[in-house]
Protein backbone atom coordinates (compact mmCIF):
# COMPACT_ATOMS: atom_id res chain seq x y z
CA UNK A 1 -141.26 -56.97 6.71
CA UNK A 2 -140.07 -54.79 9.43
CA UNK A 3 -140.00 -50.94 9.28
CA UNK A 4 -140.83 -47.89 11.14
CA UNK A 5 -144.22 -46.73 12.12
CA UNK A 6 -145.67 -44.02 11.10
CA UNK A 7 -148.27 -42.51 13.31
CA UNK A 8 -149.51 -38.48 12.70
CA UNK A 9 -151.41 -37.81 15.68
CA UNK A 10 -153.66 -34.23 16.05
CA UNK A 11 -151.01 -31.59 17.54
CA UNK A 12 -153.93 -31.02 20.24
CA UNK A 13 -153.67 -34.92 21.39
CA UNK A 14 -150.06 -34.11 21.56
CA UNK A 15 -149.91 -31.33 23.52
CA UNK A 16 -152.32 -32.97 26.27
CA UNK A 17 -149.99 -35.61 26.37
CA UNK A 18 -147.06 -33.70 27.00
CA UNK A 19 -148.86 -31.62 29.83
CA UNK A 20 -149.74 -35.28 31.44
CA UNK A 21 -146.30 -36.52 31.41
CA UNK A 22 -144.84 -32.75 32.34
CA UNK A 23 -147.33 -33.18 35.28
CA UNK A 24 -145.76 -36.44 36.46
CA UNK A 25 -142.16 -35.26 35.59
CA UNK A 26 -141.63 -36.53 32.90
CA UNK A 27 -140.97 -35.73 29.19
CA UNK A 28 -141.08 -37.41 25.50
CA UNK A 29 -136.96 -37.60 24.20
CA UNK A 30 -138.62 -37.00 20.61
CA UNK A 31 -139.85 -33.15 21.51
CA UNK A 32 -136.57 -31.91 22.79
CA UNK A 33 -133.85 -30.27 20.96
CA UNK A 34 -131.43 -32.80 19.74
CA UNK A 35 -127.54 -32.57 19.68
CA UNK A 36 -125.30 -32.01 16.63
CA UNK A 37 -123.41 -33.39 15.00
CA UNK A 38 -120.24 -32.71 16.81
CA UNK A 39 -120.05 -30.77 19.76
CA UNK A 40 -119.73 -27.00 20.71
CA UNK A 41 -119.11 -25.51 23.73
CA UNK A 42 -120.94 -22.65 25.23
CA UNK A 43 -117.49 -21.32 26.54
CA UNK A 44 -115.92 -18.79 24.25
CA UNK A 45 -112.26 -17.74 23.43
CA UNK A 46 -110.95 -15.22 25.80
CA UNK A 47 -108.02 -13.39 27.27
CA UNK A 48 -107.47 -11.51 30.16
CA UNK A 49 -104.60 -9.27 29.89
CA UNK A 50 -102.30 -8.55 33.11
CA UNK A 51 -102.24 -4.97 32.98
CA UNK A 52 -105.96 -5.23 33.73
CA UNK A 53 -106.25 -8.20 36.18
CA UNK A 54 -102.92 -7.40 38.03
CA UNK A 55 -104.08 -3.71 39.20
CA UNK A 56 -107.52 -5.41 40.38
CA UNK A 57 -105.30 -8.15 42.30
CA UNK A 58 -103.61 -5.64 44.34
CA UNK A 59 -106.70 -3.27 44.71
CA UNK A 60 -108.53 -6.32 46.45
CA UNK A 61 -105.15 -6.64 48.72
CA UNK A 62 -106.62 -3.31 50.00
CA UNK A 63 -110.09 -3.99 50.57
CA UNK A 64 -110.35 -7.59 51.77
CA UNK A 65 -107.88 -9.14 54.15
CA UNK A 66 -107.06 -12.98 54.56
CA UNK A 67 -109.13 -13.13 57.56
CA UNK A 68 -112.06 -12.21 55.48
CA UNK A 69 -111.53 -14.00 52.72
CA UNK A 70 -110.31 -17.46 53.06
CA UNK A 71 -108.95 -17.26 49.67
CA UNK A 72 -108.54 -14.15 48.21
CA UNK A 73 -109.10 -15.04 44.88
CA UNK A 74 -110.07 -13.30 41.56
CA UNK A 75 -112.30 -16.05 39.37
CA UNK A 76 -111.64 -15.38 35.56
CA UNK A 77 -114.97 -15.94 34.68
CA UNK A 78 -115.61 -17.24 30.47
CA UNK A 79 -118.00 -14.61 29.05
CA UNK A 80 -119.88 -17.39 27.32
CA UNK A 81 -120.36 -19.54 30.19
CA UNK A 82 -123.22 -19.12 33.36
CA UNK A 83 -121.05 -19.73 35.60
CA UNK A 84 -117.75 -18.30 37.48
CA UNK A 85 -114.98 -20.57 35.47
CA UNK A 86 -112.71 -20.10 32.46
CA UNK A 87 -114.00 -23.53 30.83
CA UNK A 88 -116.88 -26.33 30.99
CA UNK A 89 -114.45 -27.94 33.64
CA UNK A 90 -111.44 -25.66 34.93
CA UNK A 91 -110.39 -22.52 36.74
CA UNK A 92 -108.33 -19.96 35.95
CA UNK A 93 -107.90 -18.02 38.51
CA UNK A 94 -105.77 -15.19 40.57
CA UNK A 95 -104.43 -15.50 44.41
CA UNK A 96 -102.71 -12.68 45.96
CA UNK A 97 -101.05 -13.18 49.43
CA UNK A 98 -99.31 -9.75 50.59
CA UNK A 99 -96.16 -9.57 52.49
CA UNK A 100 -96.95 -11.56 55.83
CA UNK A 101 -99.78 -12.57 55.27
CA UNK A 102 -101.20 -16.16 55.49
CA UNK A 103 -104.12 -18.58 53.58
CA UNK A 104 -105.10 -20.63 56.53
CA UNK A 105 -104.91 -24.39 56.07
CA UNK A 106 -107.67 -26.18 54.55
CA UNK A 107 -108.28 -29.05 52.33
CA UNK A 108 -110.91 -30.21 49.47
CA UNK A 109 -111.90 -32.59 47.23
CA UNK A 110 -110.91 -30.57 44.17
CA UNK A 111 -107.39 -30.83 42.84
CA UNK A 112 -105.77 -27.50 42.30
CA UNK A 113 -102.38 -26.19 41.05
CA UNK A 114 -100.29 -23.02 41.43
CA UNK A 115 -98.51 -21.54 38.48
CA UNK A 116 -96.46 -19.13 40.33
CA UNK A 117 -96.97 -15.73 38.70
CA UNK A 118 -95.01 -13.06 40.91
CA UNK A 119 -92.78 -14.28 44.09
CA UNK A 120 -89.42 -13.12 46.00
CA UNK A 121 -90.22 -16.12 48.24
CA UNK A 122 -92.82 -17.43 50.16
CA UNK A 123 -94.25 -21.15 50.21
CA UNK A 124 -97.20 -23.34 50.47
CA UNK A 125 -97.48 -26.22 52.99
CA UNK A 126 -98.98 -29.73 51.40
CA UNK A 127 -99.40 -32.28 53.97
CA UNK A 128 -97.07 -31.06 55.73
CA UNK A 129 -94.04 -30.72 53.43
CA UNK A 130 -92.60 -26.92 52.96
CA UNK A 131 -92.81 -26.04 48.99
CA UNK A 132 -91.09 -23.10 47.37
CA UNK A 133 -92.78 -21.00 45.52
CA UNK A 134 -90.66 -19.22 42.54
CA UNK A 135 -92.08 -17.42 39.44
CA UNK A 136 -92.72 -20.07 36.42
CA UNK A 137 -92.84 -22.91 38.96
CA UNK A 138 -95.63 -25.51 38.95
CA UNK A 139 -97.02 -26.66 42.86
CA UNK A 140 -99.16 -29.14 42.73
CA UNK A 141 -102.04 -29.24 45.73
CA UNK A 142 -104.16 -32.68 44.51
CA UNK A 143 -107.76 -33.63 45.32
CA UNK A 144 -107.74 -34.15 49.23
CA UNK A 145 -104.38 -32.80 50.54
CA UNK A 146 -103.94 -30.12 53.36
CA UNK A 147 -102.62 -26.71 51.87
CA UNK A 148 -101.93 -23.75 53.28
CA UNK A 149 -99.86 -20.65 51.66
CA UNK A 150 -97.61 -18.14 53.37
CA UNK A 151 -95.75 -15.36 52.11
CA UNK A 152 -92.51 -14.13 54.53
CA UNK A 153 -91.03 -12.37 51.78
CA UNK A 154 -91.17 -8.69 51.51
CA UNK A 155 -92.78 -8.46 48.05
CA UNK A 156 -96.71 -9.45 47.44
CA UNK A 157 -97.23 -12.74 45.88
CA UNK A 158 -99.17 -13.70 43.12
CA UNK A 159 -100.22 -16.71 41.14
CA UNK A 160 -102.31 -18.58 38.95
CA UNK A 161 -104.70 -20.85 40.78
CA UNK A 162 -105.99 -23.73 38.19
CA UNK A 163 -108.90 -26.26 40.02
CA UNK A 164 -111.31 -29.25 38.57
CA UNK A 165 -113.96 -27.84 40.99
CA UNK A 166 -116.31 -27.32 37.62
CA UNK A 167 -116.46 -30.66 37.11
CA UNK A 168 -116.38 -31.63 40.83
CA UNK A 169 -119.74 -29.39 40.60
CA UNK A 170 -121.34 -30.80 38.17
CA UNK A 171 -120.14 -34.91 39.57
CA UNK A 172 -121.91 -33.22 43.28
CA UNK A 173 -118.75 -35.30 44.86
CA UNK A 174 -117.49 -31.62 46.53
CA UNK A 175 -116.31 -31.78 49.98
CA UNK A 176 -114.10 -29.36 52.49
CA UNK A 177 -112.84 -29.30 55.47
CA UNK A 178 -110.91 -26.76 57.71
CA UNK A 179 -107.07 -27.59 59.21
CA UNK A 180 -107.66 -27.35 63.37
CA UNK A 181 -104.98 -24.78 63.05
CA UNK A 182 -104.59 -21.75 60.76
CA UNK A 183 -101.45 -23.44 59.75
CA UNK A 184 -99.63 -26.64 59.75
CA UNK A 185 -96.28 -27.35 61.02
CA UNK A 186 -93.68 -27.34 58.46
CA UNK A 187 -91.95 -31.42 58.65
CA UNK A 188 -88.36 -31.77 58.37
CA UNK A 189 -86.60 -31.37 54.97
CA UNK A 190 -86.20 -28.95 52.11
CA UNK A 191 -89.09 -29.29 49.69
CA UNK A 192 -88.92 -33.18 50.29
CA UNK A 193 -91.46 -33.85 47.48
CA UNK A 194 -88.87 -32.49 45.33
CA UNK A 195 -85.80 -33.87 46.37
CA UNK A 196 -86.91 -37.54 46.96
CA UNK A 197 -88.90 -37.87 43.46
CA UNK A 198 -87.63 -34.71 40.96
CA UNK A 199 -84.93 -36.60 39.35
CA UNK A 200 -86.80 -38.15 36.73
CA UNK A 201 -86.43 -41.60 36.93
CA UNK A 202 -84.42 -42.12 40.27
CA UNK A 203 -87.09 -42.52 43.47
CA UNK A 204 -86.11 -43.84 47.09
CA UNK A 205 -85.48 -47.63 47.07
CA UNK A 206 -86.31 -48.16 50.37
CA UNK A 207 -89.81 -46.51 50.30
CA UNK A 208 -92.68 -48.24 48.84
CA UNK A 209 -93.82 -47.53 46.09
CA UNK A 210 -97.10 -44.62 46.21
CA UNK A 211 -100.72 -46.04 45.76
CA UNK A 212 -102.00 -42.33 45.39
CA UNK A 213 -103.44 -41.60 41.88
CA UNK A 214 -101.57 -38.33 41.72
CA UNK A 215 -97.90 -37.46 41.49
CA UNK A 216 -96.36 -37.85 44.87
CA UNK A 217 -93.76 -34.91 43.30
CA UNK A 218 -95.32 -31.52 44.03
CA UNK A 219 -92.99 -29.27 43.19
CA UNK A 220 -92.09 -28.54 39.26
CA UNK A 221 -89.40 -25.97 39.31
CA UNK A 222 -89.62 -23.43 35.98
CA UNK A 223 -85.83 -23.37 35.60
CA UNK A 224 -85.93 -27.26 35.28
CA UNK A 225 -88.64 -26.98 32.39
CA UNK A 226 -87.16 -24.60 30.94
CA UNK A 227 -83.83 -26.46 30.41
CA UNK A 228 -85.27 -29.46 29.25
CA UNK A 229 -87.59 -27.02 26.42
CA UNK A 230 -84.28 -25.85 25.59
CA UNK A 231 -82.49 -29.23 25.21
CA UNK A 232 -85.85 -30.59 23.21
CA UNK A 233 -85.83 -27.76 21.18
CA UNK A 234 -81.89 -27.76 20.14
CA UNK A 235 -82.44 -31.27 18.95
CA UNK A 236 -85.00 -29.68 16.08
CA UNK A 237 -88.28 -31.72 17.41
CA UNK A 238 -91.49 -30.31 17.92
CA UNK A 239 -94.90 -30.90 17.60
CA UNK A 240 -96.67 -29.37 14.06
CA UNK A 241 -99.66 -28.15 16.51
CA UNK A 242 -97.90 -26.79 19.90
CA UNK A 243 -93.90 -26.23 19.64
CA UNK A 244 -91.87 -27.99 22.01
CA UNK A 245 -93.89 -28.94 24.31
CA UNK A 246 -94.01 -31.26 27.65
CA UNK A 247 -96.09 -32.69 29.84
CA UNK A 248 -95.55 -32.61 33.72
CA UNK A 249 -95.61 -36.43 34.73
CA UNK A 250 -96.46 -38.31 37.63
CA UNK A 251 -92.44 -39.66 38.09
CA UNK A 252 -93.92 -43.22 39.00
CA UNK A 253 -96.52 -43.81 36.52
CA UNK A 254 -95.52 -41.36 33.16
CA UNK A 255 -99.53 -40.89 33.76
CA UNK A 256 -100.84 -37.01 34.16
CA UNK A 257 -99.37 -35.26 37.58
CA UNK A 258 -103.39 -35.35 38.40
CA UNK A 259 -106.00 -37.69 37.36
CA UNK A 260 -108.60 -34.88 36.19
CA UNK A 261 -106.29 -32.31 35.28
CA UNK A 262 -102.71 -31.99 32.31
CA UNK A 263 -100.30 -30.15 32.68
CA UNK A 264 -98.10 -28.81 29.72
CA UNK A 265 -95.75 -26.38 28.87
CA UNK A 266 -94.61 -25.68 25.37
CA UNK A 267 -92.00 -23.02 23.59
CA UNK A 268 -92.37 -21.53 20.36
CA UNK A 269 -89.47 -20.02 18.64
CA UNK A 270 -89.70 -16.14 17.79
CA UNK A 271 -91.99 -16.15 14.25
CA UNK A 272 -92.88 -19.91 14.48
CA UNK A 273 -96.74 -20.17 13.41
CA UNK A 274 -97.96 -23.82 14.05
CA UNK A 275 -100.53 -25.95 12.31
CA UNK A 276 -104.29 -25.37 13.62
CA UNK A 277 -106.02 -28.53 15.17
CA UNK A 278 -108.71 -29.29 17.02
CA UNK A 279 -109.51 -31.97 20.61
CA UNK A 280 -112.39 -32.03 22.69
CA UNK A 281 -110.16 -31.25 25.69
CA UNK A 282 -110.30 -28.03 26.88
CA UNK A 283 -107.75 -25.72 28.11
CA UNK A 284 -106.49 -22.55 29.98
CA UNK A 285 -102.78 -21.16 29.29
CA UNK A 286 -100.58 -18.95 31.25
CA UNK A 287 -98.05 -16.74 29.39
CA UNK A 288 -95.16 -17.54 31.29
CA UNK A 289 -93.05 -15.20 29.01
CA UNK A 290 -93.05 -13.82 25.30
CA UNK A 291 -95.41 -12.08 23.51
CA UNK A 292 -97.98 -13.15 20.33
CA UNK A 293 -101.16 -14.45 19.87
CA UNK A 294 -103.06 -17.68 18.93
CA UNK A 295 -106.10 -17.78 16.40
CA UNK A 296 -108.94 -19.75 18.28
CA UNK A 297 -112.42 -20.91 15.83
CA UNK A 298 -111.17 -18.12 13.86
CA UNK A 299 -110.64 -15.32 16.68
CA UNK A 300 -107.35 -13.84 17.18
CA UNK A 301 -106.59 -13.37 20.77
CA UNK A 302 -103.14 -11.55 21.60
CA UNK A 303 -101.50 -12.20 24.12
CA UNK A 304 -98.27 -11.55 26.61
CA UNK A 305 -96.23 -11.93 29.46
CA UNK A 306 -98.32 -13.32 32.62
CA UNK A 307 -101.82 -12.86 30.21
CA UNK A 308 -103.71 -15.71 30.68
CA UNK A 309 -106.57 -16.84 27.84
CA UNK A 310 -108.70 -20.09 27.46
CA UNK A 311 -109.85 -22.67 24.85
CA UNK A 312 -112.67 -24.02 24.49
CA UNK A 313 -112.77 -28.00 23.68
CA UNK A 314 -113.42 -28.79 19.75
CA UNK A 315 -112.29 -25.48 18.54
CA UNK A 316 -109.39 -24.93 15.87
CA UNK A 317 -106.50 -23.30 17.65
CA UNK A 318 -102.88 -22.46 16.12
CA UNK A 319 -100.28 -20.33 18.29
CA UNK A 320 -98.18 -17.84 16.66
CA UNK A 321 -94.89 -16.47 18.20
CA UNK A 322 -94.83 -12.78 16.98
CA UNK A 323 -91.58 -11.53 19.33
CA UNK A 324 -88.52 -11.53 19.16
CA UNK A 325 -87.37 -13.83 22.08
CA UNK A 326 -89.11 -17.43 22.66
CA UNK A 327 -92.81 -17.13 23.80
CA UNK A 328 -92.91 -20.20 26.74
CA UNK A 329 -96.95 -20.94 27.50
CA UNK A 330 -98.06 -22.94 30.39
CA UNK A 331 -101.47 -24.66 30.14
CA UNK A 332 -103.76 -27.46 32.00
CA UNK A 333 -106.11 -29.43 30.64
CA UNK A 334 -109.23 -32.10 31.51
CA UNK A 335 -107.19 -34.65 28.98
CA UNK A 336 -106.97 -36.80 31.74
CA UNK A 337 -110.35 -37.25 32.31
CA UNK A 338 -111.49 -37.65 28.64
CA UNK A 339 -109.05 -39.94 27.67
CA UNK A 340 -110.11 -41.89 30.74
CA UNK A 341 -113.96 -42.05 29.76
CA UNK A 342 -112.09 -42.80 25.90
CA UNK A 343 -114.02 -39.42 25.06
CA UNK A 344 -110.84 -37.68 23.57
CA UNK A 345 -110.79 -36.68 20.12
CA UNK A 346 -108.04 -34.69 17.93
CA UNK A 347 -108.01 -33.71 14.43
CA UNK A 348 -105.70 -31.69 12.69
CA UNK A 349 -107.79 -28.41 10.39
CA UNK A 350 -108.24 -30.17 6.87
CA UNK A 351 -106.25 -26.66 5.53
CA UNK A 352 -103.01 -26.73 7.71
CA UNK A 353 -104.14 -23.34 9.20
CA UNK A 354 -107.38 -21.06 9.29
């Protein structure tokens, strides 16, 4: 009959053991700390308020010029976490470009995005191809394009940078490379990303179709996501957990704009509280506009225009609209890369709400 051993060797045998295999690096599985049952992350819910990170935005525009800093660049940096990042795998961060002013040209093997946060103009270059840049708009910069970002407006710009480069850490697949120029050359053609592949389902018949895993449309205007949350949301449906809410799609696969990175944006009507629910994605959201607060593994975290708070993966969440005037929240995700590795979980909180 088979069964398990059962061997109870002196603790002092053990220890001598351990020091033998420590000295060849090595270790016994058995002696470390085992995992839970489910998981928990060491990031924590926060939120980082505008009137406090907007202040220290332009104060750096003062101290530190473009020339000195490549990107000048505020890191929101998760209180629970050892490392400059708002979750396990994302950024969250802040760019400032004054009136004038340049980011030279570079490119890197970490997608990134631009939630524009402040803007009277100004544009970044992506391979080439001019891209506005208006308040609420999404611009996408994926994993290995050139990107640079002017601003020839009179008014500073600001924005939300969101990047995978946690996880492109922690993979050790990070590369860079500097543009031979400070800039590129503008091509031909107003915001061509946008006008050959932001109709929805209408692309150029003559082209071919892309082969590039992310969206070959890099521009997601706010005023066009903000008609179609309007349009969704005068039909009546919604989502129990997030609102109305929508994804931005690659227009040639339906797949995520990026392969390691969602993008969403949702609208909750003034006093809608939704359902609490749990996914091992994480997240960072962007208050585009509105004011309330969501409830995150039992923390309340209040929030408002242009604030900007994260959440954690496997942690209850329900948002709550408390204004007066709908509360619109952009947010991206690693969904993409957990439902990839068929590591993504959901489940609604057995009470409706905490």
């Amino acid at each position: 009959m088979l069964k398990r051993s059962n061997i109870v060797a002196a603790e002092a045998d053990l220890q001598a053991y351990y020091g033998e295999l420590e000295a060849l690096s090595m270790a016994a599985l058995w002696g470390q700390r085992g995992g839970g049952t489910e998981p928990k992350s060491k990031a924590v819910p926060f939120v980082w308020h505008w009137r406090d990170v907007r202040p220290q935005a332009m104060r750096a525009a003062e101290l530190v010029g473009t020339e000195q800093a490549e990107r000048r660049v505020l890191l929101l940096a998760n209180p629970g976490l050892p490392f400059y990042s708002a979750t396990n795998t994302l950024t969250a961060n802040i760019q400032v470009v004054m009136p004038g002013e340049i980011a030279r040209a570079h490119r890197h093997t970490a997608a990134a995005l631009r939630l524009i946060i402040e803007s009277q103009g100004g544009y970044t270059v992506v391979n080439g191809q001019r891209i506005p840049m208006r308040p609420g708009d999404l611009v996408l910069t994926p994993n290995w394009t050139w990107h640079d970002h002017a601003n020839d407006s009179d008014a500073p710009m600001l924005w939300l940078d969101g990047l995978d480069s946690p996880l492109i850490r922690m993979l050790e697949c990070g590369f860079r490379e500097e543009y031979a120029g400070e800039s590129q050359p503008p091509g031909e053609g107003t915001d061509p990303s946008f006008v050959k592949y932001g109709a929805g389902g209408l692309r150029p018949a003559w082209e071919p179709t892309p082969t590039v895993k992310y969206s070959p449309l890099w521009h997601y205007p706010y005023t066009q996501a903000r008609e179609a949350l309007e349009r969704l949301a005068a039909e009546g449906a919604a989502s129990p957990f997030d609102g109305v809410i929508l994804e931005y799609t690659n227009p040639v696969t339906g797949g995520p704009a990026m392969p390691t990175m969602g993008c969403y944006v949702q609208l909750l009507h003034p006093g809608e509280h939704t359902q609490a629910h749990r996914h091992t994605s994480s997240a960072a959201f962007h208050v585009i506009e509105g004011a309330g607060y969501s409830v995150v593994d039992g923390q309340r975290l209040d929030w408002e225009d242009k604030d900007v708070f994260c959440l954690p993966g496997w942690a209850f969440h329900e948002h709550v609209n408390s204004g007066d005037r709908p509360a619109i929240l952009f947010s991206h995700t690693d969904v993409p890369v957990l439902r990839a590795l068929d590591l993504h979980r959901e489940e609604a909180h057995p009470a409706g709400r905490q």
